[in-house]
PDB file of N, CA and C in Angstrom:
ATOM      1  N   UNK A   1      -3.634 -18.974 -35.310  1.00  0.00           N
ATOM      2  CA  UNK A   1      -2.424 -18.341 -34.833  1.00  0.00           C
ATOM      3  C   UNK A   1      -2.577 -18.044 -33.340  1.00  0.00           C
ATOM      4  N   UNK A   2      -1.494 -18.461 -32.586  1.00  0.00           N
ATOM      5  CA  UNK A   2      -1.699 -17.975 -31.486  1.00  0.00           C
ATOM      6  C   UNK A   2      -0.953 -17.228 -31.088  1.00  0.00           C
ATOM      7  N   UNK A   3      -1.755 -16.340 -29.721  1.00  0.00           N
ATOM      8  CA  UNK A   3      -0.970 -15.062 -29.605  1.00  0.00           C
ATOM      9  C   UNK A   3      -1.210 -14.861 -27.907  1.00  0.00           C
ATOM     10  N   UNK A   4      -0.331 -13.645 -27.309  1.00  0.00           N
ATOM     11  CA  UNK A   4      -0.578 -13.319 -25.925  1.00  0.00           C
ATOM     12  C   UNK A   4      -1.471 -12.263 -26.051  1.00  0.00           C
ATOM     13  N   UNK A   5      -2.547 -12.633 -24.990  1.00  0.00           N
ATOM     14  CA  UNK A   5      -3.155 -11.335 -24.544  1.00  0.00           C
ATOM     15  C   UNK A   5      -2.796 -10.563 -24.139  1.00  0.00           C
ATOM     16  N   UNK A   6      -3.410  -8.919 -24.681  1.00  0.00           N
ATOM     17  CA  UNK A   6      -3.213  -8.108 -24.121  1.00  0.00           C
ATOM     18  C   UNK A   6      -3.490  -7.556 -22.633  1.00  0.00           C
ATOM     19  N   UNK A   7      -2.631  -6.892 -21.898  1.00  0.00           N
ATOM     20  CA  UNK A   7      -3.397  -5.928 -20.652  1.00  0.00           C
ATOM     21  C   UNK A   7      -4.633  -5.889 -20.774  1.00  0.00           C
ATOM     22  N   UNK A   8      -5.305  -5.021 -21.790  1.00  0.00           N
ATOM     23  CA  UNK A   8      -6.795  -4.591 -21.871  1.00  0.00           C
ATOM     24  C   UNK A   8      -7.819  -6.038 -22.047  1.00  0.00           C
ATOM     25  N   UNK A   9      -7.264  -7.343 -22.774  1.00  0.00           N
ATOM     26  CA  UNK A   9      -7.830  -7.969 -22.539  1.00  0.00           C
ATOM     27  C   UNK A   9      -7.705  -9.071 -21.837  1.00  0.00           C
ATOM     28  N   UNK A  10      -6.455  -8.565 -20.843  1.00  0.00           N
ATOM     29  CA  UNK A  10      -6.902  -9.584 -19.552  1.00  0.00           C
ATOM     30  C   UNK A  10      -7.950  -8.385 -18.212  1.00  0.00           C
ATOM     31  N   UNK A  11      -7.622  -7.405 -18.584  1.00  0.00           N
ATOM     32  CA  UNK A  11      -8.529  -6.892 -17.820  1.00  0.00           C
ATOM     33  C   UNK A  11      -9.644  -6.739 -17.502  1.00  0.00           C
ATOM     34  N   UNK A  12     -10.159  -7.128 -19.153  1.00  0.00           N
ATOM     35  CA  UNK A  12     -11.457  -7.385 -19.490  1.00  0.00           C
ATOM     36  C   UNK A  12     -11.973  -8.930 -19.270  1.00  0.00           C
ATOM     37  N   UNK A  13     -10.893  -9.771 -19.239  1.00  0.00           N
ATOM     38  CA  UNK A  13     -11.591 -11.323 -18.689  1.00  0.00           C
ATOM     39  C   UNK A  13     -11.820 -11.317 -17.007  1.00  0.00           C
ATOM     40  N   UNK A  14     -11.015 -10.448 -16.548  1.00  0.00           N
ATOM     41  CA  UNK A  14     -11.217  -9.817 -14.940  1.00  0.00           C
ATOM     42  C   UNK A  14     -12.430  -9.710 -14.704  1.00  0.00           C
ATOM     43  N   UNK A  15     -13.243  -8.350 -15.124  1.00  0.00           N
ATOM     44  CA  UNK A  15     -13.897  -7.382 -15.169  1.00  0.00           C
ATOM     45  C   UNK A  15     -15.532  -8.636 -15.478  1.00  0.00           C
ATOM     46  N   UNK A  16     -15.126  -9.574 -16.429  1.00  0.00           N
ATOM     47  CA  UNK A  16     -16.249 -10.154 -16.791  1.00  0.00           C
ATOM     48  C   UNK A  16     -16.992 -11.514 -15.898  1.00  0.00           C
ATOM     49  N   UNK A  17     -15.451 -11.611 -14.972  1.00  0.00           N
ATOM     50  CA  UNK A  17     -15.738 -12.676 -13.654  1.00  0.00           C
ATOM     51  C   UNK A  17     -16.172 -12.263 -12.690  1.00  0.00           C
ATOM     52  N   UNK A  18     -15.768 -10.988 -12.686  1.00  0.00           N
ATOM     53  CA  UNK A  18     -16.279  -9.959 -11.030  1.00  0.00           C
ATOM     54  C   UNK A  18     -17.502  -9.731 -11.312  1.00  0.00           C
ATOM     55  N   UNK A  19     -18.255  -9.565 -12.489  1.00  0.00           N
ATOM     56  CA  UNK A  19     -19.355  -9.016 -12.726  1.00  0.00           C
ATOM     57  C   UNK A  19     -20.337  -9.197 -11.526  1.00  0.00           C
ATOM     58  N   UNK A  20     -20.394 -10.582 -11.476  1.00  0.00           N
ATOM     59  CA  UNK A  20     -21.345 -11.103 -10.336  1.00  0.00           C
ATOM     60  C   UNK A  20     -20.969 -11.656  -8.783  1.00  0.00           C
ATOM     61  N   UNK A  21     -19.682 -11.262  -8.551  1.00  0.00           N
ATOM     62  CA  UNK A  21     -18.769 -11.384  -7.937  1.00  0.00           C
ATOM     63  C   UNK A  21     -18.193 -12.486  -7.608  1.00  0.00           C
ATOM     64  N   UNK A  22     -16.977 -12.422  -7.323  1.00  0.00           N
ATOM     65  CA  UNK A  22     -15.691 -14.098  -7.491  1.00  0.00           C
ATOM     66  C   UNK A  22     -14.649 -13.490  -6.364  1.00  0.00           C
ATOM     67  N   UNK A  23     -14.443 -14.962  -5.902  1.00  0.00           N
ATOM     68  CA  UNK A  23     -13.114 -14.796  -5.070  1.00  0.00           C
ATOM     69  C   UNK A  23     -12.097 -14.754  -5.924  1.00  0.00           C
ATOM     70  N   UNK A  24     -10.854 -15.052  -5.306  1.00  0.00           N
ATOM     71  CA  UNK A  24      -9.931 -14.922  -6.149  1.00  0.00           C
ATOM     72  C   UNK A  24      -9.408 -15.851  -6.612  1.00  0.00           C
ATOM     73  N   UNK A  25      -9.423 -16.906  -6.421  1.00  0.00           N
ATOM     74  CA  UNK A  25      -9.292 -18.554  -7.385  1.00  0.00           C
ATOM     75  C   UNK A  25      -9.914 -18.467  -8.669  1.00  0.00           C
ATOM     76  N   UNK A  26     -11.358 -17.784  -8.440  1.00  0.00           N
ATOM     77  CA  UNK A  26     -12.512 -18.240  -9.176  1.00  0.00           C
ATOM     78  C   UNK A  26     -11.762 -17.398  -9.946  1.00  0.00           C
ATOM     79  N   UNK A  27     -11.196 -15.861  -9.717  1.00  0.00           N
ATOM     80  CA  UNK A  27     -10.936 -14.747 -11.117  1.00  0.00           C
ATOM     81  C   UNK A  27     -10.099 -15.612 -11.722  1.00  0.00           C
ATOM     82  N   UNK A  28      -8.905 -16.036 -10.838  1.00  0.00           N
ATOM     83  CA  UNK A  28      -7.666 -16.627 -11.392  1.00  0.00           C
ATOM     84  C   UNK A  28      -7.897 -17.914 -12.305  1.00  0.00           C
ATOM     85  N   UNK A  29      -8.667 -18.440 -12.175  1.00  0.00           N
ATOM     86  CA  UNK A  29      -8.877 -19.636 -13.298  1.00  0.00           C
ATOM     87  C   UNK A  29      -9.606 -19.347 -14.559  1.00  0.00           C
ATOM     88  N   UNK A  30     -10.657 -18.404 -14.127  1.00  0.00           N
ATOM     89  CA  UNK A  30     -11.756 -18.198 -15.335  1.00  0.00           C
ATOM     90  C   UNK A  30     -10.920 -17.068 -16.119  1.00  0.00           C
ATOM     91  N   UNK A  31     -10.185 -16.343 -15.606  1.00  0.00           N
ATOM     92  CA  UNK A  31      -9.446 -15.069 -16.863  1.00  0.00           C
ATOM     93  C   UNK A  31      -7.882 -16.077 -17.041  1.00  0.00           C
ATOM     94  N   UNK A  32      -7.533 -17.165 -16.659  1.00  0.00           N
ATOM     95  CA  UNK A  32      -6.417 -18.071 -17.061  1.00  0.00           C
ATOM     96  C   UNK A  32      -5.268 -17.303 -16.788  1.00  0.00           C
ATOM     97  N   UNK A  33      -5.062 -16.480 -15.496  1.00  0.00           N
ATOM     98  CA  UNK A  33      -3.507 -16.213 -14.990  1.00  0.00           C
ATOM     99  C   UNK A  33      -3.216 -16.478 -14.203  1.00  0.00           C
ATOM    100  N   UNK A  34      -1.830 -16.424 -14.072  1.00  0.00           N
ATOM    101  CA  UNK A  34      -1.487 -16.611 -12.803  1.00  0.00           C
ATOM    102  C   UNK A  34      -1.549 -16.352 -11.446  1.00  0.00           C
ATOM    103  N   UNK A  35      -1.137 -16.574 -10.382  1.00  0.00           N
ATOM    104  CA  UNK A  35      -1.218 -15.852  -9.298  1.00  0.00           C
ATOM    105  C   UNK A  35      -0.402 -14.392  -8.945  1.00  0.00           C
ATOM    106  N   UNK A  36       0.873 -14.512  -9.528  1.00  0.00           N
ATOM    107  CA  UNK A  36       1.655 -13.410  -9.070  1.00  0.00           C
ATOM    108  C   UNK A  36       0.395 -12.173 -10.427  1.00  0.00           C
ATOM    109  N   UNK A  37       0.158 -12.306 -11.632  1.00  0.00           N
ATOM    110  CA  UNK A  37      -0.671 -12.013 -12.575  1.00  0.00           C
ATOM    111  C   UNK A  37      -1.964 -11.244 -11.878  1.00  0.00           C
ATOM    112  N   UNK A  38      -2.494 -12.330 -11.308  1.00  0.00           N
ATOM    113  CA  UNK A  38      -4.018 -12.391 -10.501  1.00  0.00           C
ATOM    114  C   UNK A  38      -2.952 -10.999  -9.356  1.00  0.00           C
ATOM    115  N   UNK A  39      -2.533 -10.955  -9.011  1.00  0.00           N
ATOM    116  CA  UNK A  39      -2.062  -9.765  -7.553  1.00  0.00           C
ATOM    117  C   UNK A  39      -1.793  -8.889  -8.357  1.00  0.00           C
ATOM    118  N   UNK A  40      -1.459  -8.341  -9.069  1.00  0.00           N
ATOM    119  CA  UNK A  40      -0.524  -7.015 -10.084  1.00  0.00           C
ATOM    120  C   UNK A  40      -2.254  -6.717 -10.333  1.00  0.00           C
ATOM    121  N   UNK A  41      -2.800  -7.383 -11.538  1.00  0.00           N
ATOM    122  CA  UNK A  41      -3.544  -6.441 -11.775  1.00  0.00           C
ATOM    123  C   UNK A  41      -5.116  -6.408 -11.147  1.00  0.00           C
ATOM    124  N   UNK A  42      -5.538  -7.437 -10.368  1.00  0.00           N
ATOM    125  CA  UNK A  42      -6.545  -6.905  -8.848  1.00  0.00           C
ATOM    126  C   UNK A  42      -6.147  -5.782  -8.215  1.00  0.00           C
ATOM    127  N   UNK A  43      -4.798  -5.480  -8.140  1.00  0.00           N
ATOM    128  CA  UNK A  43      -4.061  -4.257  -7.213  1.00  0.00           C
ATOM    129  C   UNK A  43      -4.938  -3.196  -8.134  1.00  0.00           C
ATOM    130  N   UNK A  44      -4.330  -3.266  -9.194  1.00  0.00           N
ATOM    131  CA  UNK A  44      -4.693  -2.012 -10.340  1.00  0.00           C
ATOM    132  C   UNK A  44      -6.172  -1.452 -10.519  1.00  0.00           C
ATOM    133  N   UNK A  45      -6.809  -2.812 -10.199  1.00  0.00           N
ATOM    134  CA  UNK A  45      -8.411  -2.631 -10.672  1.00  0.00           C
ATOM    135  C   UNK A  45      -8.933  -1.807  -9.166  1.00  0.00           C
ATOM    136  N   UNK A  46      -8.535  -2.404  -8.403  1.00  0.00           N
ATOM    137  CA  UNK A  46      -9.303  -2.330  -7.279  1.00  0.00           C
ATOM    138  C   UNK A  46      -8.942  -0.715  -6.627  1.00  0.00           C
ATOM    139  N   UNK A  47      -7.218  -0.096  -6.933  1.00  0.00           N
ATOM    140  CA  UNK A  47      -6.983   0.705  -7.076  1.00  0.00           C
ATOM    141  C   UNK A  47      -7.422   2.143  -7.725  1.00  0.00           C
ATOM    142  N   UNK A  48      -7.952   1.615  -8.858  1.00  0.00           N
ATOM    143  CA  UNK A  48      -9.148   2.671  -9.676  1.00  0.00           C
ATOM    144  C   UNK A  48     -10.160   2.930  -9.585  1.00  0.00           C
ATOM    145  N   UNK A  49     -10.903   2.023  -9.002  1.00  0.00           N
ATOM    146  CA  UNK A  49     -12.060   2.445  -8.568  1.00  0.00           C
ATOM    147  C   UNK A  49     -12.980   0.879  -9.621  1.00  0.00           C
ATOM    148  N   UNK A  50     -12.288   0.120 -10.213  1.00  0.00           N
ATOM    149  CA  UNK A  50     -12.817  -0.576 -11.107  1.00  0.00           C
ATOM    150  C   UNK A  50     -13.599  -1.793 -10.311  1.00  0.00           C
ATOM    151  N   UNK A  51     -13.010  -2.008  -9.314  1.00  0.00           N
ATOM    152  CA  UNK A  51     -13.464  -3.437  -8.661  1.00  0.00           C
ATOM    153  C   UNK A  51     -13.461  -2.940  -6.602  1.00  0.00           C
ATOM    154  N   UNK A  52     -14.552  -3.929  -6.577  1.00  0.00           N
ATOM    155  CA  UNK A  52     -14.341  -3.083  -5.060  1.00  0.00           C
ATOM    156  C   UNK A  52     -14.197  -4.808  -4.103  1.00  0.00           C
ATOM    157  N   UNK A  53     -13.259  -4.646  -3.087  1.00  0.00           N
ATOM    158  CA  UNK A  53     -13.356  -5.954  -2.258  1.00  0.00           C
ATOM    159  C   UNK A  53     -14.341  -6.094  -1.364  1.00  0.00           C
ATOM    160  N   UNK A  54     -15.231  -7.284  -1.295  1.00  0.00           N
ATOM    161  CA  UNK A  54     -16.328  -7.326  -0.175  1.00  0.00           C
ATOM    162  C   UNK A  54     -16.056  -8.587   0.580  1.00  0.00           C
ATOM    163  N   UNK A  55     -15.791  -8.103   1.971  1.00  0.00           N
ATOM    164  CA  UNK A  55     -16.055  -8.947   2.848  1.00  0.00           C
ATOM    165  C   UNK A  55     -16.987  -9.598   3.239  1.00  0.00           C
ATOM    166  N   UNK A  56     -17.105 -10.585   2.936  1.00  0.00           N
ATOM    167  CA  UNK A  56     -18.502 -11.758   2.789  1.00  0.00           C
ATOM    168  C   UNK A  56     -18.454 -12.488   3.706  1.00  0.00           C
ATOM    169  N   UNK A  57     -17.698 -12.658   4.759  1.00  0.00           N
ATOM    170  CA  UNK A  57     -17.381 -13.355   5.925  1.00  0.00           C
ATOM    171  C   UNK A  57     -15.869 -13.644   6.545  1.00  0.00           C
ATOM    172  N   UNK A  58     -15.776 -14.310   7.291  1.00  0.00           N
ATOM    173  CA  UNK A  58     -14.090 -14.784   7.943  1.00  0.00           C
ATOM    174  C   UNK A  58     -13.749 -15.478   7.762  1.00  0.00           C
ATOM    175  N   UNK A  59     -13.282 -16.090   6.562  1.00  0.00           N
ATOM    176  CA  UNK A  59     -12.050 -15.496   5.685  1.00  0.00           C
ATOM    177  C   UNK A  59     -12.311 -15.096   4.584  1.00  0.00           C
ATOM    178  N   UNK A  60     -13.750 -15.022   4.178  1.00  0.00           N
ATOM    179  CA  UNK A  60     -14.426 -15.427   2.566  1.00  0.00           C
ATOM    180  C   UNK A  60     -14.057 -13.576   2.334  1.00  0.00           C
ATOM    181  N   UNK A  61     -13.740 -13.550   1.286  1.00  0.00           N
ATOM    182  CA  UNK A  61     -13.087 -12.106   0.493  1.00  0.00           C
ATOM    183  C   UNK A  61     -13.864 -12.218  -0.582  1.00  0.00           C
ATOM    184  N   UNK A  62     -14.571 -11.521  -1.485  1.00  0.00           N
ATOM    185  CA  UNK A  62     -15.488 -11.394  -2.863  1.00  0.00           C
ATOM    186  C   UNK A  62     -15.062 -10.596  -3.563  1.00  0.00           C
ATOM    187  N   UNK A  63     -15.144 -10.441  -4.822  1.00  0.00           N
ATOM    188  CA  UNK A  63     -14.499  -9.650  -5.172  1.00  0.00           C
ATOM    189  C   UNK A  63     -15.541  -8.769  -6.747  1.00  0.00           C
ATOM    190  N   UNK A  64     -16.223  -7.560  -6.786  1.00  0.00           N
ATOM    191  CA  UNK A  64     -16.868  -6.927  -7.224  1.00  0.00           C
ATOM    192  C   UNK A  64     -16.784  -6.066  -8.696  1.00  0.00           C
ATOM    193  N   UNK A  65     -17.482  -6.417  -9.103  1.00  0.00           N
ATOM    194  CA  UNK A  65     -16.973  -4.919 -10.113  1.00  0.00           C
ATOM    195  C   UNK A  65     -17.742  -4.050  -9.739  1.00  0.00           C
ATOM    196  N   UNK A  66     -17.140  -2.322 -10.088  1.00  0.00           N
ATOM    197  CA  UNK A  66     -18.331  -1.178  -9.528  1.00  0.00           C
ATOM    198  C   UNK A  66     -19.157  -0.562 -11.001  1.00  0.00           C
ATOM    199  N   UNK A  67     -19.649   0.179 -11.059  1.00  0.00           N
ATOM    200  CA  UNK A  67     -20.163   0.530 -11.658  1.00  0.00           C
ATOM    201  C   UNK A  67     -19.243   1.265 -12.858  1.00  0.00           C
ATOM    202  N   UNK A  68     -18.059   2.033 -12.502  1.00  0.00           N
ATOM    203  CA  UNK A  68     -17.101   2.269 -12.904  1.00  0.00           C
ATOM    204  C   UNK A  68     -16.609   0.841 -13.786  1.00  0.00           C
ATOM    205  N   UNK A  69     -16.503   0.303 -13.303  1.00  0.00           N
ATOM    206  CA  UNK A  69     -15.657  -1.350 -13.978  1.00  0.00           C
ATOM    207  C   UNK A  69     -16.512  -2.080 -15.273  1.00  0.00           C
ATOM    208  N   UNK A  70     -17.737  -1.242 -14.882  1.00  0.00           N
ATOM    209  CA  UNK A  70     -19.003  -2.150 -15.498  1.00  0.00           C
ATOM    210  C   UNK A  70     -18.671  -1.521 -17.268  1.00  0.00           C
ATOM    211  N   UNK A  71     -18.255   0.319 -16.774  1.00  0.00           N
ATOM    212  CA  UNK A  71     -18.722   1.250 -17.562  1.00  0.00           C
ATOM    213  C   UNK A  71     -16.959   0.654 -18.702  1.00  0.00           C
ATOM    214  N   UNK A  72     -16.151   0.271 -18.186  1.00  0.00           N
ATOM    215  CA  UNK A  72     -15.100   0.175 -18.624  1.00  0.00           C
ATOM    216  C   UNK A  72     -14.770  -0.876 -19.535  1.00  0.00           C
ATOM    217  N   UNK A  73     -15.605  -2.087 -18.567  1.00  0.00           N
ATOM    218  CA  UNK A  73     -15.545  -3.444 -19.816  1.00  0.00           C
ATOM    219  C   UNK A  73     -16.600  -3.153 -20.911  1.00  0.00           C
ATOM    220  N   UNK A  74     -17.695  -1.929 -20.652  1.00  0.00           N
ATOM    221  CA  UNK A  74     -18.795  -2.079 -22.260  1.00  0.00           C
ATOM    222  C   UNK A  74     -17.679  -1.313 -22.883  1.00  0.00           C
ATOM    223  N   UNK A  75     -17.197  -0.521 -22.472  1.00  0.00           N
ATOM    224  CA  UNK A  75     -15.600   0.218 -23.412  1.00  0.00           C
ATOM    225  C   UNK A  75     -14.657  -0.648 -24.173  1.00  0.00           C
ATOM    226  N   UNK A  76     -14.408  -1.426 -23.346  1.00  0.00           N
ATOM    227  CA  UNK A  76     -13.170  -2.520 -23.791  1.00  0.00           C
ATOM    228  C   UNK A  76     -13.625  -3.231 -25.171  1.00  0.00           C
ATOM    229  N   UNK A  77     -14.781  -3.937 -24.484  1.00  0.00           N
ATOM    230  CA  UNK A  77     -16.221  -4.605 -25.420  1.00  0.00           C
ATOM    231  C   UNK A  77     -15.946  -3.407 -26.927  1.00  0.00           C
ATOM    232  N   UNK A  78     -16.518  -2.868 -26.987  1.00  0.00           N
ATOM    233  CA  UNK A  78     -16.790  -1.920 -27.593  1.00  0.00           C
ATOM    234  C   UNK A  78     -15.605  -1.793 -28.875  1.00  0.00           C
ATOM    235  N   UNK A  79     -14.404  -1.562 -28.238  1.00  0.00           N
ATOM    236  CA  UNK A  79     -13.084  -1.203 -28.838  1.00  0.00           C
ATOM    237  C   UNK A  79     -12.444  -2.774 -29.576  1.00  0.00           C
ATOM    238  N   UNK A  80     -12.943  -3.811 -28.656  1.00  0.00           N
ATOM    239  CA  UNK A  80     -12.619  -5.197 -29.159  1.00  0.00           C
ATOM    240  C   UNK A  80     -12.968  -5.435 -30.281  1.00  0.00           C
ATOM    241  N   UNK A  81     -14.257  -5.034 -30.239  1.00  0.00           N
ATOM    242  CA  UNK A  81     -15.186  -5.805 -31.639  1.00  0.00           C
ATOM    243  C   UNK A  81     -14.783  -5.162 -32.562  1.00  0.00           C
ATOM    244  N   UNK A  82     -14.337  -3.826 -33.024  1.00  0.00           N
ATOM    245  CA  UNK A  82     -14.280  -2.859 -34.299  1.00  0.00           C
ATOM    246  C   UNK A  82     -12.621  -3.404 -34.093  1.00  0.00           C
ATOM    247  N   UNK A  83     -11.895  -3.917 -33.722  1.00  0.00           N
ATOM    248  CA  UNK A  83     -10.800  -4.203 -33.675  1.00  0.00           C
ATOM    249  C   UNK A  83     -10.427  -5.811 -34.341  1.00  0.00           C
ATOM    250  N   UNK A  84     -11.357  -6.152 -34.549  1.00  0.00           N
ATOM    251  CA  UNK A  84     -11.463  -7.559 -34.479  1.00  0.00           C
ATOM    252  C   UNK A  84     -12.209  -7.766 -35.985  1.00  0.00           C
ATOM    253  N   UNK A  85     -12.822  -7.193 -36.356  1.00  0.00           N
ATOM    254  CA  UNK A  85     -13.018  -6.618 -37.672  1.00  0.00           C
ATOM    255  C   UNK A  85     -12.207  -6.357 -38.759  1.00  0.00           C
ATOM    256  N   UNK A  86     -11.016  -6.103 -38.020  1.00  0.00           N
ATOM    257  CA  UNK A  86      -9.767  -5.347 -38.637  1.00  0.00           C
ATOM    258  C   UNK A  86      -8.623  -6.512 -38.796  1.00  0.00           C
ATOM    259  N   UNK A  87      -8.610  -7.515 -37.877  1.00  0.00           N
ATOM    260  CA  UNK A  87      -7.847  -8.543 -37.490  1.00  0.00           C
ATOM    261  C   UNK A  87      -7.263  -8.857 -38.534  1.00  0.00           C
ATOM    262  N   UNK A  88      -8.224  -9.140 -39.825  1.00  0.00           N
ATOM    263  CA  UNK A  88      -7.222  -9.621 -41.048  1.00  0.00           C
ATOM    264  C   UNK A  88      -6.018  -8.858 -41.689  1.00  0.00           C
ATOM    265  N   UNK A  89      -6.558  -7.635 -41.051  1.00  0.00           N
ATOM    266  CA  UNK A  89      -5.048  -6.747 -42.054  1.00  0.00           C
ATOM    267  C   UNK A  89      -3.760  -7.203 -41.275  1.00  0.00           C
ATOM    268  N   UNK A  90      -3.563  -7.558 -40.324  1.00  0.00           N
ATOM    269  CA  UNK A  90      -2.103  -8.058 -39.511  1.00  0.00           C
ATOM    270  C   UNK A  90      -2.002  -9.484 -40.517  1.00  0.00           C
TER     271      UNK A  90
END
């Protein structure tokens, strides 16, 4: 069955590209959104404290998770799996 991802788990395919840090092509292909997608919620992450931008050179932009972001995807992680467990009752 297929279905749309949720917010939480596109945030979490985010969160799992920045780990080691990615520009923004690299997020945008490996979590499979779009661009206007890829801008909304980088705004959000980076906004919270979840992801931090590093300037890696002129023009090169990187893009981080913080420690905060780290603490959020073992959360997500966490909430996925006991959720996913459950999957058959839908």
């Amino acid at each position: 069955m297929n279905r749309r991802r949720s917010n939480i788990e596109i945030i979490s395919d985010m969160l799992r590209v920045g780990e080691n840090g990615a520009g923004k092509t690299e997020i945008m292909y490996s979590a499979n959104m779009s661009y206007s997608q890829l801008q909304k919620y980088l705004s959000f992450l980076i906004g919270h404290g979840f992801i931090d931008k590093l300037e890696v050179g002129n023009p090169v932009v990187t893009y981080g998770v913080t420690e905060k972001g780290l603490a959020l995807l073992r959360s997500i992680d966490a909430i996925l799996e006991v959720l996913e467990l459950r999957d058959n009752d839908f």
